[in-house]
PDB file of N, CA and C in Angstrom:
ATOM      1  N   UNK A   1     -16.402 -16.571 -26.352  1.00  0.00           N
ATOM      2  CA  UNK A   1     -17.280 -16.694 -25.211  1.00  0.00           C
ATOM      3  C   UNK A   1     -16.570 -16.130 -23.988  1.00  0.00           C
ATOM      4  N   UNK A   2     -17.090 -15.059 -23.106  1.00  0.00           N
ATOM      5  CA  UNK A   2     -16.626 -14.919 -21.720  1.00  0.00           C
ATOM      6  C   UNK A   2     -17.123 -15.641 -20.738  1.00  0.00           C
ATOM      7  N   UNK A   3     -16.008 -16.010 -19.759  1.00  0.00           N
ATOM      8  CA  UNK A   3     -15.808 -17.103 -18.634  1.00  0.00           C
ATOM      9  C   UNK A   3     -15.257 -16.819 -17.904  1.00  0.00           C
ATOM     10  N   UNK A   4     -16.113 -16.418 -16.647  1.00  0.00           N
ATOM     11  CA  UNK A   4     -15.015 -15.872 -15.586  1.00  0.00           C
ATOM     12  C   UNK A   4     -15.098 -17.222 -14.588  1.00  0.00           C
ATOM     13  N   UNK A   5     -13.920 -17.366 -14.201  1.00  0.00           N
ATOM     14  CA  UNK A   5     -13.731 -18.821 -13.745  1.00  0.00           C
ATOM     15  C   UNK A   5     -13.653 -17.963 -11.779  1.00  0.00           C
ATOM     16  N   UNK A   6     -14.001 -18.516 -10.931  1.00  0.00           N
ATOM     17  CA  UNK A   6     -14.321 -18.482  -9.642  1.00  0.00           C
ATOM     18  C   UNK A   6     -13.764 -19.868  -8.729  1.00  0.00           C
ATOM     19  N   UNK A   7     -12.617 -19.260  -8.511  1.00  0.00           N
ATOM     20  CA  UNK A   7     -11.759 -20.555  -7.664  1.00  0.00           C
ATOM     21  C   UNK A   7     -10.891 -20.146  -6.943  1.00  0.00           C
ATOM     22  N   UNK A   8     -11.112 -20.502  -5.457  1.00  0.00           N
ATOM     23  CA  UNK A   8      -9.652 -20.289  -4.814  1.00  0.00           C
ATOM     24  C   UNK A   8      -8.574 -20.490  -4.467  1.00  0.00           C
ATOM     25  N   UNK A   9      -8.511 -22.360  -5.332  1.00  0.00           N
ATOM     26  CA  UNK A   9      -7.074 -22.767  -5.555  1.00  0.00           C
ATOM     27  C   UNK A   9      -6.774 -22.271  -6.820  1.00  0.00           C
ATOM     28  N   UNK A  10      -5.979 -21.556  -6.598  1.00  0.00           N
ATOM     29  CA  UNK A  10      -5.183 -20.555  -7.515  1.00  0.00           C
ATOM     30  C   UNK A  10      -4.301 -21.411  -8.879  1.00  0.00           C
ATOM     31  N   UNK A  11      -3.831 -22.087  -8.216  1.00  0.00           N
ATOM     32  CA  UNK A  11      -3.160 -23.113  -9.294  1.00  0.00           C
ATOM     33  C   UNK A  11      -4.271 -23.645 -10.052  1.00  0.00           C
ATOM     34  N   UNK A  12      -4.724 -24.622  -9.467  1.00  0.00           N
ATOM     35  CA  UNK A  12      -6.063 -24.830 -10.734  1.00  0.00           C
ATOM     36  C   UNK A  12      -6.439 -23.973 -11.367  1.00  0.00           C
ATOM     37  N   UNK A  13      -7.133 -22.675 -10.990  1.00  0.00           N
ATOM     38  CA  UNK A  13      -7.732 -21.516 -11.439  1.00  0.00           C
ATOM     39  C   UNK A  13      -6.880 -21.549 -12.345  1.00  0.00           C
ATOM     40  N   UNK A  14      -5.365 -21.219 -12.831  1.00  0.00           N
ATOM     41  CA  UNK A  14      -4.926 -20.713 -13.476  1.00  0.00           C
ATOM     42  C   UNK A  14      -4.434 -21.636 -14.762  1.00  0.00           C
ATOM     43  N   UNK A  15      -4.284 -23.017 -13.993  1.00  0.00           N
ATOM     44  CA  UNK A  15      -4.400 -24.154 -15.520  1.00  0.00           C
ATOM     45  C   UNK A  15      -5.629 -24.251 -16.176  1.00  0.00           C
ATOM     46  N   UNK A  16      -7.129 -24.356 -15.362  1.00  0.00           N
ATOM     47  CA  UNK A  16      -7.943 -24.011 -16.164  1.00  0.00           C
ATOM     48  C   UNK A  16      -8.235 -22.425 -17.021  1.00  0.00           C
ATOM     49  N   UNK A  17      -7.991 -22.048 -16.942  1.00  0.00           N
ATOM     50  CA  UNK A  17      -7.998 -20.602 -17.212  1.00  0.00           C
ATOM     51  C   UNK A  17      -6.702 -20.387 -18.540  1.00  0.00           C
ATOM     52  N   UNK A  18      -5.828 -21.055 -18.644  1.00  0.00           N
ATOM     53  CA  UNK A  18      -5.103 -21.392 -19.735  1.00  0.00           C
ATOM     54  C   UNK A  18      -5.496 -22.507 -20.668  1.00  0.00           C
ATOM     55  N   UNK A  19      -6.213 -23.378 -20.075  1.00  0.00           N
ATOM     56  CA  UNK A  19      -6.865 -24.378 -21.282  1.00  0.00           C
ATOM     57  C   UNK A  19      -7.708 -23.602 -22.036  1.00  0.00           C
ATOM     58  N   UNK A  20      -8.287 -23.013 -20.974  1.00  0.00           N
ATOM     59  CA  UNK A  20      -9.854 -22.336 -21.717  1.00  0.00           C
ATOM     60  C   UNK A  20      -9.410 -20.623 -22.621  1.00  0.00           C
ATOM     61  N   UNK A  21      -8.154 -20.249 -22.533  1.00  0.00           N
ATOM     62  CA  UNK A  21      -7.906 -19.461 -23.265  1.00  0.00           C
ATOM     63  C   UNK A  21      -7.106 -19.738 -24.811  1.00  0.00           C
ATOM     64  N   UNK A  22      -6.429 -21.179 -24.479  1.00  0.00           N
ATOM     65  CA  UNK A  22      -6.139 -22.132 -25.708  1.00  0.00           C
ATOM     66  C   UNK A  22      -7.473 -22.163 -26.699  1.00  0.00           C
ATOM     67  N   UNK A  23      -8.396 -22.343 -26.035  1.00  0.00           N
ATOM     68  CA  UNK A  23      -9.346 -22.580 -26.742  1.00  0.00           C
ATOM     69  C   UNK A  23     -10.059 -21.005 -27.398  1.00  0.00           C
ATOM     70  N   UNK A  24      -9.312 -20.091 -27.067  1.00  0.00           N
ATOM     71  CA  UNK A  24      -9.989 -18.721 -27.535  1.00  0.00           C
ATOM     72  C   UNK A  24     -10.933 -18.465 -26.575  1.00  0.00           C
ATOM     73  N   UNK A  25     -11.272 -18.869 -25.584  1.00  0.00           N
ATOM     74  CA  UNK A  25     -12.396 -17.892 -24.708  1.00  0.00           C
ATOM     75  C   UNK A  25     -11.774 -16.781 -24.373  1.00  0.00           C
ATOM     76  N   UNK A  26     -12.647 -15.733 -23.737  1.00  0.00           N
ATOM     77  CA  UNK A  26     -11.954 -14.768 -23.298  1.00  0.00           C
ATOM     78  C   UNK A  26     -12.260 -15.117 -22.156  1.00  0.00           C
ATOM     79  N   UNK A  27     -11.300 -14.973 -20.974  1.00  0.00           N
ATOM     80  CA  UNK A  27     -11.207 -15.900 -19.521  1.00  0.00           C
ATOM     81  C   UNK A  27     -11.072 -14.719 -18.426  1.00  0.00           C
ATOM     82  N   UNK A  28     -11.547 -14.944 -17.527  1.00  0.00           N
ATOM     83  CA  UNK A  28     -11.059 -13.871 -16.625  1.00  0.00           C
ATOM     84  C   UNK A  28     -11.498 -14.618 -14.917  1.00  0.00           C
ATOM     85  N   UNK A  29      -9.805 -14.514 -14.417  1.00  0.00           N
ATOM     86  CA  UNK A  29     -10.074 -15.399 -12.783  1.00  0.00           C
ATOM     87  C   UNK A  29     -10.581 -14.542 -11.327  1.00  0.00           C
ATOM     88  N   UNK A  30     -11.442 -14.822 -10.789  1.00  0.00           N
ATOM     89  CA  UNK A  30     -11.438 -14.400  -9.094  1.00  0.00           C
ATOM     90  C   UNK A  30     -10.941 -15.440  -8.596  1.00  0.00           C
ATOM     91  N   UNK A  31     -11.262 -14.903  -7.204  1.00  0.00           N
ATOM     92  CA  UNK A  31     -10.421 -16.078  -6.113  1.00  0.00           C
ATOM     93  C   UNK A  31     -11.318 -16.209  -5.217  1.00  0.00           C
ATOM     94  N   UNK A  32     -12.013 -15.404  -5.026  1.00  0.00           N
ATOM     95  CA  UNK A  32     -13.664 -15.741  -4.406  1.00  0.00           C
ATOM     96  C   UNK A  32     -15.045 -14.852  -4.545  1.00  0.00           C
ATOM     97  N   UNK A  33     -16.338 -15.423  -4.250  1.00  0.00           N
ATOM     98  CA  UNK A  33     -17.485 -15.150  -4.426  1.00  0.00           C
ATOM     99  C   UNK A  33     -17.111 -13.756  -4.581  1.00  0.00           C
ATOM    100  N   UNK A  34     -17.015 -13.054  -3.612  1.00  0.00           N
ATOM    101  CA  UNK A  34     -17.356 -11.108  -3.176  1.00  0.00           C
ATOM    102  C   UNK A  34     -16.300 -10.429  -4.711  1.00  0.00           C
ATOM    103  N   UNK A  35     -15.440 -11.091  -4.826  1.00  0.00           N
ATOM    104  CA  UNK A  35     -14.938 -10.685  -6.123  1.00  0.00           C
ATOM    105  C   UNK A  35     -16.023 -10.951  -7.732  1.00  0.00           C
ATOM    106  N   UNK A  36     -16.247 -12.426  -7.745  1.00  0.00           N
ATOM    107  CA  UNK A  36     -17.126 -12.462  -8.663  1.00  0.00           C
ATOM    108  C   UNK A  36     -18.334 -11.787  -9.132  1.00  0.00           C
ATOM    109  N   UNK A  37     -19.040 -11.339  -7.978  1.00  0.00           N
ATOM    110  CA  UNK A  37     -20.063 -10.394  -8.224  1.00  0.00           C
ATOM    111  C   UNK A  37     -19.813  -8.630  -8.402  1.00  0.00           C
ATOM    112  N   UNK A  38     -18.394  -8.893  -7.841  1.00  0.00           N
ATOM    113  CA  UNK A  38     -18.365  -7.098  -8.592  1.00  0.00           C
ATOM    114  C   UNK A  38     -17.505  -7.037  -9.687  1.00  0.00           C
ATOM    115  N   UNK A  39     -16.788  -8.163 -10.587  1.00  0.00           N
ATOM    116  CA  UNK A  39     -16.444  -8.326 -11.975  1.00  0.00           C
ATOM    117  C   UNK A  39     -17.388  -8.096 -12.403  1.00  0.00           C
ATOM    118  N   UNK A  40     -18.993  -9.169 -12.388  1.00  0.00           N
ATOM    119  CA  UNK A  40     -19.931  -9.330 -12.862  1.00  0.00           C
ATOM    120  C   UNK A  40     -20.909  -8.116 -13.248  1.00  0.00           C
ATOM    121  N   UNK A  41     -20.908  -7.319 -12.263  1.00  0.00           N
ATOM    122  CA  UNK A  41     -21.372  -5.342 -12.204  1.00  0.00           C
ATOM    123  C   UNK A  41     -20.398  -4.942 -13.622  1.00  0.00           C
ATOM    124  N   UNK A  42     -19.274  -4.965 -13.486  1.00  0.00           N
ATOM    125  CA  UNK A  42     -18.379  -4.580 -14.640  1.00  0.00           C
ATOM    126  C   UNK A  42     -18.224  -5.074 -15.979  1.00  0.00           C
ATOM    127  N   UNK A  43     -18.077  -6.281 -16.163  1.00  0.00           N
ATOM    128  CA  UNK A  43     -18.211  -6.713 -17.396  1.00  0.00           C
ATOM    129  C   UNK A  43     -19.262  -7.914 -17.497  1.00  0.00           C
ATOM    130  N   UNK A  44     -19.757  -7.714 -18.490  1.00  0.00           N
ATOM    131  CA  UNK A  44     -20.242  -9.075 -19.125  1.00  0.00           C
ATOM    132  C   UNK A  44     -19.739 -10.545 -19.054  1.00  0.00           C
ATOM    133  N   UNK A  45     -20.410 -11.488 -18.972  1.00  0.00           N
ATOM    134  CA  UNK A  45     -19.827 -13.048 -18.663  1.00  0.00           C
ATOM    135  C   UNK A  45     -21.371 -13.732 -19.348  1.00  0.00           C
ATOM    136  N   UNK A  46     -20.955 -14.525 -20.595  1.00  0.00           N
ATOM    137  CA  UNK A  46     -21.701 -15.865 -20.395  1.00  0.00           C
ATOM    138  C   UNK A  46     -21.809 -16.816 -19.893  1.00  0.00           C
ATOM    139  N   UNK A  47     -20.923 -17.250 -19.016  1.00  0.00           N
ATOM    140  CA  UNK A  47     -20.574 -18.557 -18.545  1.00  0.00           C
ATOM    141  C   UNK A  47     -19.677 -18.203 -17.201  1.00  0.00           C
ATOM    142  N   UNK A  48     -20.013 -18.791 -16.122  1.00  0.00           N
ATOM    143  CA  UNK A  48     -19.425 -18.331 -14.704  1.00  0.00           C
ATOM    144  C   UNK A  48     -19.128 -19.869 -14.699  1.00  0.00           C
ATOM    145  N   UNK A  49     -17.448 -20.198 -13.615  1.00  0.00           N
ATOM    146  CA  UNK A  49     -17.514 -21.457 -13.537  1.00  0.00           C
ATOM    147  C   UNK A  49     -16.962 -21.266 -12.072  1.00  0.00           C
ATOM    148  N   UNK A  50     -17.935 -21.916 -11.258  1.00  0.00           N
ATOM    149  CA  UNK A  50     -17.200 -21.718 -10.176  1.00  0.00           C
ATOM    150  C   UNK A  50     -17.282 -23.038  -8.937  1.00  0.00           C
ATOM    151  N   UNK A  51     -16.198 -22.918  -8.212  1.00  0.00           N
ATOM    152  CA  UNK A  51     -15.813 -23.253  -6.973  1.00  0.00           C
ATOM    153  C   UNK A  51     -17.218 -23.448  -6.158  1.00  0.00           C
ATOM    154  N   UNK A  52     -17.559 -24.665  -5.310  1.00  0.00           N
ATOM    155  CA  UNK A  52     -18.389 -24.682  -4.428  1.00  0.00           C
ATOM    156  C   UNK A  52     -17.938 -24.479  -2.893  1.00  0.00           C
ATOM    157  N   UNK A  53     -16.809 -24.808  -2.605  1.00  0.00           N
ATOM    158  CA  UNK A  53     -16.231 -24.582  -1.280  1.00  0.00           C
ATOM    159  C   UNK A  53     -15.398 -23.287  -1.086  1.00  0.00           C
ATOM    160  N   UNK A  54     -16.056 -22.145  -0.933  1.00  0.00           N
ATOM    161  CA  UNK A  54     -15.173 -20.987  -0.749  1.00  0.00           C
ATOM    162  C   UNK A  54     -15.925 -20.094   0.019  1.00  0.00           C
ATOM    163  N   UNK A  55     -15.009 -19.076   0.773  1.00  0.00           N
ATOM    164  CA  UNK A  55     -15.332 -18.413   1.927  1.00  0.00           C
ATOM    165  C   UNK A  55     -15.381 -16.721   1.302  1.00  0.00           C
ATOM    166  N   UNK A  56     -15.651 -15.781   1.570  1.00  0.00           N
ATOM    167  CA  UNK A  56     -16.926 -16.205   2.438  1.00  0.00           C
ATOM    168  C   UNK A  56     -18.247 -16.249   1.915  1.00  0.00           C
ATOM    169  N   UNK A  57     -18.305 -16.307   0.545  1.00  0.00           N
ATOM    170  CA  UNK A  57     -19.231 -16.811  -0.194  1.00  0.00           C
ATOM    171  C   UNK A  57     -18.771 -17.365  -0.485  1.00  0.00           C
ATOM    172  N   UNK A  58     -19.883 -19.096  -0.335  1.00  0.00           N
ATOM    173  CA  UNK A  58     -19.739 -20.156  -0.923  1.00  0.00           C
ATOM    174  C   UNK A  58     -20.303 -19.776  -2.521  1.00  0.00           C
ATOM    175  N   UNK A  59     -20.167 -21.448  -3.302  1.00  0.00           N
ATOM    176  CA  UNK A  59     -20.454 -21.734  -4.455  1.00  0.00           C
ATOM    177  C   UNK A  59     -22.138 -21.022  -4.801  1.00  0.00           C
ATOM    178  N   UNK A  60     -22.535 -22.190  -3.665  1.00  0.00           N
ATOM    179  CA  UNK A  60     -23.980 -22.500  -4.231  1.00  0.00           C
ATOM    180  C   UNK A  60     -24.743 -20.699  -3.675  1.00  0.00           C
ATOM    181  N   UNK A  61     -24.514 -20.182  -2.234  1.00  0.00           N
ATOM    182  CA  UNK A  61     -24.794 -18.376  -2.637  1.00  0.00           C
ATOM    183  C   UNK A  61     -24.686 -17.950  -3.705  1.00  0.00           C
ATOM    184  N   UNK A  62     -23.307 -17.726  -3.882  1.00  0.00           N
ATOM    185  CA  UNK A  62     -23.081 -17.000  -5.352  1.00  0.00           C
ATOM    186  C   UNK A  62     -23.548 -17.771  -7.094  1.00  0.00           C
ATOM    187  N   UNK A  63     -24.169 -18.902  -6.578  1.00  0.00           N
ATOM    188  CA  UNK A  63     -24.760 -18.944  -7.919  1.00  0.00           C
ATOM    189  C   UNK A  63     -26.685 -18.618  -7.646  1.00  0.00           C
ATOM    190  N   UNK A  64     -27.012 -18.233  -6.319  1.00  0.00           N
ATOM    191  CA  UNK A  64     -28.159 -17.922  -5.985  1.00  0.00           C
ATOM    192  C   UNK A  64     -28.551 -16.379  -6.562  1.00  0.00           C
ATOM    193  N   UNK A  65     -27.338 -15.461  -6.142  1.00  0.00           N
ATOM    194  CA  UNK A  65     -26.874 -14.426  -6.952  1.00  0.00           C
ATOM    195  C   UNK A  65     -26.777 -13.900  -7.601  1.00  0.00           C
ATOM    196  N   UNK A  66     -26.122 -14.474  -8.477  1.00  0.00           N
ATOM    197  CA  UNK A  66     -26.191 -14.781 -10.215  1.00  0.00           C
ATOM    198  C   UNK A  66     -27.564 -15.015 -10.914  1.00  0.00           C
ATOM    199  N   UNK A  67     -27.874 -16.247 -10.542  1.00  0.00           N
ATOM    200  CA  UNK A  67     -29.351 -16.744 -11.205  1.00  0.00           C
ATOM    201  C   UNK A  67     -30.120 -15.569 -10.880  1.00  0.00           C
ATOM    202  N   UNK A  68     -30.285 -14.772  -9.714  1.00  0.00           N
ATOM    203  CA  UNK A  68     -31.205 -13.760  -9.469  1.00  0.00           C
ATOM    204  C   UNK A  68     -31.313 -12.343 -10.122  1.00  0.00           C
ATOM    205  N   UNK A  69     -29.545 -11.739 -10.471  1.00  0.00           N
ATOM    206  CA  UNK A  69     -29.427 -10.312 -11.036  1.00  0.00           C
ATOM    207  C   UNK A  69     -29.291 -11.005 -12.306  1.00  0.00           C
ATOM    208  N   UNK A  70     -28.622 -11.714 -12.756  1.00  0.00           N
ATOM    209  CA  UNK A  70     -28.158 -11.836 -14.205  1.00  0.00           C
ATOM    210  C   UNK A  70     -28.862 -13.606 -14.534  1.00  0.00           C
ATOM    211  N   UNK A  71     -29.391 -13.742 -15.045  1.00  0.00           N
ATOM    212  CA  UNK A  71     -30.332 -15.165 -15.268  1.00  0.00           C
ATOM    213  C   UNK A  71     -30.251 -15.607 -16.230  1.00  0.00           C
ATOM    214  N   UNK A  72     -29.634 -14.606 -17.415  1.00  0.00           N
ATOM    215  CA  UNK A  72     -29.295 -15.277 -19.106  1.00  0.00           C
ATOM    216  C   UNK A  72     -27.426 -15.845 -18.851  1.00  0.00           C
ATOM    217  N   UNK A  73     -27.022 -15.545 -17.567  1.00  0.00           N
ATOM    218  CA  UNK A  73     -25.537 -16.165 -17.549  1.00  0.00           C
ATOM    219  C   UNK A  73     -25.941 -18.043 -17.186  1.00  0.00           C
ATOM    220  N   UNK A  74     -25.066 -18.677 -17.990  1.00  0.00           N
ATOM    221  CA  UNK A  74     -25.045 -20.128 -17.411  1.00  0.00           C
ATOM    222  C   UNK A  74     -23.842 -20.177 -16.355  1.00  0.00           C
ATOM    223  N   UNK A  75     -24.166 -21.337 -15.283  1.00  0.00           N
ATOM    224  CA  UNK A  75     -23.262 -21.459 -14.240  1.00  0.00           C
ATOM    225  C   UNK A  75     -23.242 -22.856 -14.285  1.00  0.00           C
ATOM    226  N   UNK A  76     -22.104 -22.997 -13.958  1.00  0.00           N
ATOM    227  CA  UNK A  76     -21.461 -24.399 -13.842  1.00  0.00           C
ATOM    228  C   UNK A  76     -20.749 -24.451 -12.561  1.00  0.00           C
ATOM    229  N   UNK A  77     -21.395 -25.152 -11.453  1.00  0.00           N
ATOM    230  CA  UNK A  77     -20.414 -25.295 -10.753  1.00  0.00           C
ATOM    231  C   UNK A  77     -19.892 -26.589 -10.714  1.00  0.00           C
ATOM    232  N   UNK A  78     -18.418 -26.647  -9.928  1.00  0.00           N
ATOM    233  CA  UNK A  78     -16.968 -27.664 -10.249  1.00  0.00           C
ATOM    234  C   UNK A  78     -16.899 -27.567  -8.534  1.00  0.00           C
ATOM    235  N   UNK A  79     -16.313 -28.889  -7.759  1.00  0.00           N
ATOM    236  CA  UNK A  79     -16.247 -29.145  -6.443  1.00  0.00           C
ATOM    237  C   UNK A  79     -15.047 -30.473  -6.834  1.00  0.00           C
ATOM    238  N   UNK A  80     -14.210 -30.382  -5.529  1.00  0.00           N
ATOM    239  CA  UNK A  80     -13.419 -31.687  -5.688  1.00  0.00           C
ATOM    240  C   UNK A  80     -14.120 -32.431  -4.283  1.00  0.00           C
ATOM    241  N   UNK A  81     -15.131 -32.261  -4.070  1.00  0.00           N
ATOM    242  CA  UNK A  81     -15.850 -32.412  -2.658  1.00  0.00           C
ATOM    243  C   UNK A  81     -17.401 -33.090  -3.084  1.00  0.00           C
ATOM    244  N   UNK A  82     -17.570 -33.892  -4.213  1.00  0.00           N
ATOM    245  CA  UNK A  82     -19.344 -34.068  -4.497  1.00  0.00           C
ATOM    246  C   UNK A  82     -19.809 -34.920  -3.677  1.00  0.00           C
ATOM    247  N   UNK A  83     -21.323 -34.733  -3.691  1.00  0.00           N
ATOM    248  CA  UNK A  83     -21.924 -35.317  -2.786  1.00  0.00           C
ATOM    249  C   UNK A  83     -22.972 -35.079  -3.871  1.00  0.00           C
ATOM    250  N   UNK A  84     -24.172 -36.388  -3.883  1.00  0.00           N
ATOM    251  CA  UNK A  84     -25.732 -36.136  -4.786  1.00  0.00           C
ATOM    252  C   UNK A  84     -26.418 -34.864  -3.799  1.00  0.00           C
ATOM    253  N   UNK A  85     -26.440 -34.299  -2.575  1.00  0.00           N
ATOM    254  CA  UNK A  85     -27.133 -33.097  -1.684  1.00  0.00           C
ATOM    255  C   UNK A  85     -26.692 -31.875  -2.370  1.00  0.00           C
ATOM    256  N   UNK A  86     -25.169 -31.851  -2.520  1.00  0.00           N
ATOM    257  CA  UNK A  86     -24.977 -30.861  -3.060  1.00  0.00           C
ATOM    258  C   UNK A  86     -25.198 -30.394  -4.633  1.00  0.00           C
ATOM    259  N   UNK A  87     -25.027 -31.632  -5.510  1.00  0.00           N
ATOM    260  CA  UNK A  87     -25.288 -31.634  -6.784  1.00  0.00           C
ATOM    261  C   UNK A  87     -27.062 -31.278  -7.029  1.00  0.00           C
ATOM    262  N   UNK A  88     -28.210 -31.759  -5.670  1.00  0.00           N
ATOM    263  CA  UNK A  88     -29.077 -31.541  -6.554  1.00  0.00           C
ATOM    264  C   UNK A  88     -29.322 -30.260  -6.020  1.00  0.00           C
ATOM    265  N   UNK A  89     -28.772 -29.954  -4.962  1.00  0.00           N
ATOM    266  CA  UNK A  89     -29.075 -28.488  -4.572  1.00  0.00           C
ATOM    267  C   UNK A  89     -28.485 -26.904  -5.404  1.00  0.00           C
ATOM    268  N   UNK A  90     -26.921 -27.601  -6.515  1.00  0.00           N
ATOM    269  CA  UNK A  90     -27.005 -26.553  -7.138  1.00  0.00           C
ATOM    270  C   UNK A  90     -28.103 -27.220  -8.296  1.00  0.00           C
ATOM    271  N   UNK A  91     -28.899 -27.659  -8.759  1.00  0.00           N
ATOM    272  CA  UNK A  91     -29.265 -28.323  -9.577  1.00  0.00           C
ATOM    273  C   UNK A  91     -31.075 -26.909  -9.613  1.00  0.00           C
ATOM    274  N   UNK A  92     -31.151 -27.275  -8.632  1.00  0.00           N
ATOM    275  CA  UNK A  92     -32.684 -26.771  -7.746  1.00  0.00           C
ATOM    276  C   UNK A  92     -32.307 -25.127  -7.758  1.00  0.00           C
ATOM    277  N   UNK A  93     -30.924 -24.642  -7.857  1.00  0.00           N
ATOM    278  CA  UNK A  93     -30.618 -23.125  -7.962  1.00  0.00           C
ATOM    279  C   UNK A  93     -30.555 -22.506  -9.384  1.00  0.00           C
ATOM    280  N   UNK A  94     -30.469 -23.278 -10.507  1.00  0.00           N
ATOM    281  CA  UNK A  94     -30.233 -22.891 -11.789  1.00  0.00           C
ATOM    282  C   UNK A  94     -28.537 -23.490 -12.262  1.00  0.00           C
ATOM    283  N   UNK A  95     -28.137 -23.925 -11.602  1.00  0.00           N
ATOM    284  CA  UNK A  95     -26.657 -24.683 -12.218  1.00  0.00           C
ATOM    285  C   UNK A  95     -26.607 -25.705 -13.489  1.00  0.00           C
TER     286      UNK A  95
END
């Protein structure tokens, strides 16, 4: 499965991004939104996992984004910041 993981704490990014290659995904990291969408032009991704607090595209844009050019990708977004506003609002975007 490809997973491009979307995070700009780098350290996390990169322990998750080693679990998930333990597991055989094929993994591939940005560090923010404007990156993710021009991986996304380039290669294929089933599964986007991304960051909700990041500049200068946030989470919930770039999964507005996503859901709009590419709509067979699933998105998951991950926050160390939840709130039920934000959960149902990526909820209401396709997350």
């Amino acid at each position: 499965m490809g997973i491009l993981i979307v995070e700009d704490e780098r350290r996390f990014a990169n322990l998750l991004a080693d679990e998930l290659r333990g597991l055989n995904h094929k993994v591939s990291l940005v560090f923010n939104g404007e990156r993710a969408l021009e991986e996304l032009k380039k290669t294929s991704y089933d599964v986007v996992l991304s960051d909700i607090r990041m500049t200068p595209i946030d989470g919930i844009e770039l999964l507005k984004r996503v859901k709009s050019r590419w709509p067979e990708i699933e998105v998951v977004m991950m926050t160390a910041y939840a709130s039920v506003e934000t959960a149902v609002g990526a909820l209401r975007f396709g997350a």
